[in-house]
N, C-alpha and C. Protein backbone atom coordinates (compact mmCIF):
# COMPACT_ATOMS: atom_id res chain seq x y z
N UNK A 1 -17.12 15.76 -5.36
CA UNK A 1 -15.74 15.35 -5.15
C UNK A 1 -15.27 15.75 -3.75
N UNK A 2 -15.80 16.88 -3.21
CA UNK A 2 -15.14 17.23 -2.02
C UNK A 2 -15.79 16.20 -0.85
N UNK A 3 -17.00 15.65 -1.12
CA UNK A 3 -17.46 14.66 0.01
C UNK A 3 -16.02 13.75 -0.16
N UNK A 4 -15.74 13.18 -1.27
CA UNK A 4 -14.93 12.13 -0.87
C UNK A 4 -14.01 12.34 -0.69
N UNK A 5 -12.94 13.03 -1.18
CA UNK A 5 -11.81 13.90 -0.49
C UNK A 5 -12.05 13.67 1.36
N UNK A 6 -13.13 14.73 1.78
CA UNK A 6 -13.40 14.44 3.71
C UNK A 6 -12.91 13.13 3.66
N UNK A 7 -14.00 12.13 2.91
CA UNK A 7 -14.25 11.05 3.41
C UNK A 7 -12.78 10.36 3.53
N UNK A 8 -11.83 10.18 2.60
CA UNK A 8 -10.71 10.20 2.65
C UNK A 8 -9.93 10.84 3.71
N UNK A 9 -9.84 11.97 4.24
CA UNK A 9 -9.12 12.46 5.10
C UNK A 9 -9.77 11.88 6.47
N UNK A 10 -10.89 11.75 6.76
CA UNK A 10 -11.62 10.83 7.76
C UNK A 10 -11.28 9.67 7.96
N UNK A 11 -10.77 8.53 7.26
CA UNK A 11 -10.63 7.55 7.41
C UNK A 11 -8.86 7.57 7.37
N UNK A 12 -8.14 8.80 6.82
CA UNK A 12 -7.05 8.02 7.31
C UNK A 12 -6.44 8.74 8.44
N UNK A 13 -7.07 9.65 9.10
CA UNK A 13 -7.33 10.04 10.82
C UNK A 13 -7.69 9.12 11.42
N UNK A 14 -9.07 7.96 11.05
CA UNK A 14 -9.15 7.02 12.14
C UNK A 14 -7.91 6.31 11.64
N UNK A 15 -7.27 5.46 10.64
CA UNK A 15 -6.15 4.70 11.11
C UNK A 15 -4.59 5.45 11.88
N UNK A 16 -4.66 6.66 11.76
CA UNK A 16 -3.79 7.05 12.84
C UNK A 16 -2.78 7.91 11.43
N UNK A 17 -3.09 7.53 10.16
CA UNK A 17 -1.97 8.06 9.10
C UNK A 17 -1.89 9.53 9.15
N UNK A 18 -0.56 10.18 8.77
CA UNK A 18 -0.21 11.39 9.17
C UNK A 18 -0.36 11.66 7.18
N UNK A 19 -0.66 12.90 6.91
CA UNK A 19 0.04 13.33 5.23
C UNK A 19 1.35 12.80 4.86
N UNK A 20 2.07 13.49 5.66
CA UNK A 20 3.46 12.93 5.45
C UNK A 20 3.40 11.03 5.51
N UNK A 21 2.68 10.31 5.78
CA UNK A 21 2.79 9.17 5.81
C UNK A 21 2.29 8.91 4.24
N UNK A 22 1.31 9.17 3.99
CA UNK A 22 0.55 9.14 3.03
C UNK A 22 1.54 9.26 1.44
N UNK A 23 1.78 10.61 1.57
CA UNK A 23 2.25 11.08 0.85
C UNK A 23 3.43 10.33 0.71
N UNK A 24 4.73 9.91 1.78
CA UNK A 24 5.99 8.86 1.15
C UNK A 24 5.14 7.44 0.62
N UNK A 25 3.72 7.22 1.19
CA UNK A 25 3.22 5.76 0.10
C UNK A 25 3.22 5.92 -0.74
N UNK A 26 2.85 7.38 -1.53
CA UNK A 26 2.55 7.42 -2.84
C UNK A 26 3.61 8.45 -3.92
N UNK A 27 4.81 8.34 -3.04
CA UNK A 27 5.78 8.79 -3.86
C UNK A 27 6.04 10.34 -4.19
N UNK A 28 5.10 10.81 -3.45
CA UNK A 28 4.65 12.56 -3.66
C UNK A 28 5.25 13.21 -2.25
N UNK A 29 5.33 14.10 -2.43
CA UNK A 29 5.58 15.03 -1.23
C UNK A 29 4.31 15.31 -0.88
N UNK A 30 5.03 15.65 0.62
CA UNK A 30 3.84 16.39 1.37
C UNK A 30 2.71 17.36 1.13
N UNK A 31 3.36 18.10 0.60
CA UNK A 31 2.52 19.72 -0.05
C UNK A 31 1.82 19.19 -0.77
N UNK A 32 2.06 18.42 -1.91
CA UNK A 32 0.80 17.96 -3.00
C UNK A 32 0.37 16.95 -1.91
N UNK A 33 0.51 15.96 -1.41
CA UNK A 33 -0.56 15.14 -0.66
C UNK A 33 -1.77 16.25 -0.09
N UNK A 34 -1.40 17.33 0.52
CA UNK A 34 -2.14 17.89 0.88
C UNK A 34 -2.63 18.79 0.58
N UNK A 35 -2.41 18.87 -1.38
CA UNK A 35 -3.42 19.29 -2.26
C UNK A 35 -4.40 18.97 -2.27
N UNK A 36 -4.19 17.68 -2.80
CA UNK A 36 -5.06 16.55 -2.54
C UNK A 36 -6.22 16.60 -1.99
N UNK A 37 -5.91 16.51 -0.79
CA UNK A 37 -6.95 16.69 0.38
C UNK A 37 -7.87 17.48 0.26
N UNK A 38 -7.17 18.70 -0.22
CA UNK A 38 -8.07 20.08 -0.37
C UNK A 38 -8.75 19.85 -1.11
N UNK A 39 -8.73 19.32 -2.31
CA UNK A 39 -9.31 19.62 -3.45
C UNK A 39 -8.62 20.64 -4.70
N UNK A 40 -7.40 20.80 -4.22
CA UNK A 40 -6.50 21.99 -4.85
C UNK A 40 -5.55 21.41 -6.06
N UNK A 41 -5.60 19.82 -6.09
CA UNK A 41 -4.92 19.48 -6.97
C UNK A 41 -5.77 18.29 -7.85
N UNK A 42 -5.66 18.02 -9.03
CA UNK A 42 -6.22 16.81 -9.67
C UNK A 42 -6.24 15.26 -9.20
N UNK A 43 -6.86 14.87 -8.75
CA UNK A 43 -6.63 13.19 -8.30
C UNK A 43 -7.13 12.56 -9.94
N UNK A 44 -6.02 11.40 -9.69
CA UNK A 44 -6.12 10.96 -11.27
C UNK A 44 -6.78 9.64 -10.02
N UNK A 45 -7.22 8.72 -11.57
CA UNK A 45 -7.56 7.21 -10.93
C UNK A 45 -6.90 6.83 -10.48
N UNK A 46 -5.68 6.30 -10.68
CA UNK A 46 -4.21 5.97 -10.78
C UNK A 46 -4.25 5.98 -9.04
N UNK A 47 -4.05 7.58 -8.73
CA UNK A 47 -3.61 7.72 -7.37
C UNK A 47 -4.72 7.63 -6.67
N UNK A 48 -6.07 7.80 -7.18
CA UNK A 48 -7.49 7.42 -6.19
C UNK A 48 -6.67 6.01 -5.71
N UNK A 49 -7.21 5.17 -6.42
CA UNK A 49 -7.21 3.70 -6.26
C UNK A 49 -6.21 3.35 -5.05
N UNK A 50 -4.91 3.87 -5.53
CA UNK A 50 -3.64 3.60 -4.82
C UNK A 50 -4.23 4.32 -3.32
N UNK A 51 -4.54 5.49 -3.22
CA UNK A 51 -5.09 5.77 -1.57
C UNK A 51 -5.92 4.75 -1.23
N UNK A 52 -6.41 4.11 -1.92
CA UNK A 52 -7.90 3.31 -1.22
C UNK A 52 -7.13 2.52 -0.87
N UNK A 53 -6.15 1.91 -1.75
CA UNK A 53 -5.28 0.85 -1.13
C UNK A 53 -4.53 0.89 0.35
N UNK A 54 -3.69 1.94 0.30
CA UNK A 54 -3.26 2.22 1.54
C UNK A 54 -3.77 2.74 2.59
N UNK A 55 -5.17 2.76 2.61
CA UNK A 55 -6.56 3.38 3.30
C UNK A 55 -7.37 1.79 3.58
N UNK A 56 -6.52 0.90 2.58
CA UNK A 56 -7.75 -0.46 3.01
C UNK A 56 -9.19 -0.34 2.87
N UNK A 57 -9.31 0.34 1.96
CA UNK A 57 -10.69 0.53 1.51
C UNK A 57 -11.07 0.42 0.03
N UNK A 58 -12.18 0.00 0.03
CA UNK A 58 -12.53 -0.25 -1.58
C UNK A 58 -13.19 1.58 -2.00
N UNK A 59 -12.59 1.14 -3.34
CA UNK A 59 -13.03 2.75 -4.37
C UNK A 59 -14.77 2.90 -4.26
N UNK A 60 -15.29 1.56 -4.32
CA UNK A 60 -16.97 2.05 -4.24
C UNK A 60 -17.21 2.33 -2.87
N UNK A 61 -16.61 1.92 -2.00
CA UNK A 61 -16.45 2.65 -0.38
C UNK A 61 -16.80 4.18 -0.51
N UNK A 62 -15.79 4.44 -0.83
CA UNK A 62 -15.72 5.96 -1.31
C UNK A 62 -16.74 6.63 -1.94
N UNK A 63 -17.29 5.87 -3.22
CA UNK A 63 -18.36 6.72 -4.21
C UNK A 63 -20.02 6.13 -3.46
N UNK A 64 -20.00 5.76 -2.71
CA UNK A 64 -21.54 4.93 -2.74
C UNK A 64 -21.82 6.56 -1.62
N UNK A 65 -23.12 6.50 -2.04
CA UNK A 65 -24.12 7.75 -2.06
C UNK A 65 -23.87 8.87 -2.53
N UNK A 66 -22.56 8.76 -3.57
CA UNK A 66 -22.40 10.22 -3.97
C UNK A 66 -23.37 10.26 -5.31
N UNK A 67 -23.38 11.30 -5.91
CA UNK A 67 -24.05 11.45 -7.44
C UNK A 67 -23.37 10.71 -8.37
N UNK A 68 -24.00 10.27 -9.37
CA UNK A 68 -23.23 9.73 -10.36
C UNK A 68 -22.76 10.36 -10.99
N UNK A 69 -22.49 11.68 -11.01
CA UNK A 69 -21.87 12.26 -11.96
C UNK A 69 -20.04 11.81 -11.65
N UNK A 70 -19.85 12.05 -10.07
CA UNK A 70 -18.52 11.72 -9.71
C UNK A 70 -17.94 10.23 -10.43
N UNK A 71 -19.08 9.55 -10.39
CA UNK A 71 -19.01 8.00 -11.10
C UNK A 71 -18.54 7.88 -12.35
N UNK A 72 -19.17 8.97 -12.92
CA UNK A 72 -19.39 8.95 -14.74
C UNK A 72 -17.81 9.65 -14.85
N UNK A 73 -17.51 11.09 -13.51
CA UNK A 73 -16.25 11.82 -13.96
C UNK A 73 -15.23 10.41 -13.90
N UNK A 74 -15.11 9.49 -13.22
CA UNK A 74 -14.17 8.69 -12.99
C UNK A 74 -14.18 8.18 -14.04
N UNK A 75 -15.08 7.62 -14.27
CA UNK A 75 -14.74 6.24 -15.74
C UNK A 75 -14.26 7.30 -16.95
N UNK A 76 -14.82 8.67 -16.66
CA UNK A 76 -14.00 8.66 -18.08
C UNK A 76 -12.10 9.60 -18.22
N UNK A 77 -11.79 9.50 -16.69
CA UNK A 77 -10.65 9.90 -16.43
C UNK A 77 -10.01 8.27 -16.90
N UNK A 78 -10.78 7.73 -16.27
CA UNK A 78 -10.06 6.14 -16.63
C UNK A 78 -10.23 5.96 -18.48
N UNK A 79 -11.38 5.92 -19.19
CA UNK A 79 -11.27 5.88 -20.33
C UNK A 79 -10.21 6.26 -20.65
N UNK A 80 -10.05 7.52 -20.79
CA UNK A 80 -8.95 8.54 -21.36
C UNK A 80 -7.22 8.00 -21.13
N UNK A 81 -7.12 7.07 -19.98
CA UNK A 81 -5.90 6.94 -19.47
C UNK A 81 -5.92 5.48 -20.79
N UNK A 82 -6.77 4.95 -20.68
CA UNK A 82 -6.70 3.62 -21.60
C UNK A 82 -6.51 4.44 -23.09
N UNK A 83 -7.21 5.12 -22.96
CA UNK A 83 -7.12 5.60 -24.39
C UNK A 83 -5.24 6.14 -25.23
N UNK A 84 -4.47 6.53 -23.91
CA UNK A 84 -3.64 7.10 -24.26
C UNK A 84 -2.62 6.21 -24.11
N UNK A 85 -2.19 5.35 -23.13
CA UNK A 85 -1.93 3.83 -22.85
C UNK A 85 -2.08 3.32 -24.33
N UNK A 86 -3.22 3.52 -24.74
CA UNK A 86 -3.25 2.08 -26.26
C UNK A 86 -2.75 3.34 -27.47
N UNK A 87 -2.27 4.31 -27.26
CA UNK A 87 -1.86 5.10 -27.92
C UNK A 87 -0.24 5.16 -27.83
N UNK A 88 0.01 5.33 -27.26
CA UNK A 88 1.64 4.66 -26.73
C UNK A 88 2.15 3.57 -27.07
N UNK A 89 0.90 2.34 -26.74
CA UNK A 89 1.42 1.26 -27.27
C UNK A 89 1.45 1.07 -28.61
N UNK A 90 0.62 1.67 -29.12
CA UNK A 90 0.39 1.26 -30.42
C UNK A 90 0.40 2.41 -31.65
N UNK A 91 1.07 3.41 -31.72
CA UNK A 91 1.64 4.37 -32.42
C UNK A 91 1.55 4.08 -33.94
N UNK A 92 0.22 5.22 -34.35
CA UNK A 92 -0.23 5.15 -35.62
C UNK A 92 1.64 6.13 -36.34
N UNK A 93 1.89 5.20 -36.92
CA UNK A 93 2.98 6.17 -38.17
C UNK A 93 2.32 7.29 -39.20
C-alpha cells in the first residue's frame, strides 16, 4: 500500500496539485488529506477511485506491479461496501 500512496503523491507533484488542493476536491481537510498520503489514515475505495479521478489516472495505473494481495485487499473493501449498501437498502425486519 505504501508504493501506491508515493505513487499517488508523485503524480500529483508532477501535475503541480498542492494537499490543500486535493483535499478541497475531496471534501476533507487538509490534515486528513495528508493522512492519507502517509499511510496514517484508511483509504476506502470510494476515495481511492475519486483521487485517481482528480489525478486523471486509472485505479489499475496505480495497482499494476504491485502484489495482489493489495488487489484482493481492494475488492474486498469494495465487497463489504456493496454488502452494506444492499443492507441499507434492503433491511431484513
Amino acid at each position: 500500500m505504501k508504493k501506491i500512496l508515493e505513487k499517488i503523491r508523485n503524480i500529483r507533484l508532477s501535475h503541480g496539485y498542492t494537499q490543500e488542493y486535493m483535499a478541497e476536491k475531496l471534501g476533507i481537510d487538509t490534515v486528513n488529506y495528508g493522512r492519507i498520503e502517509r499511510g496514517k489514515s484508511k483509504l476506502s475505495l470510494e476515495r481511492f477511485i475519486r483521487i485517481c479521478e482528480i489525478l486523471e489516472v486509472s485505479p489499475t495505473d496505480l495497482l499494476n506491479n504491485e502484489k495482489n494481495g493489495i488487489i484482493d485487499y481492494l475488492k474486498k473493501i469494495y465487497e463489504t461496501e456493496i454488502e452494506i449498501l444492499n443492507t441499507i437498502k434492503n433491511p431484513k425486519n
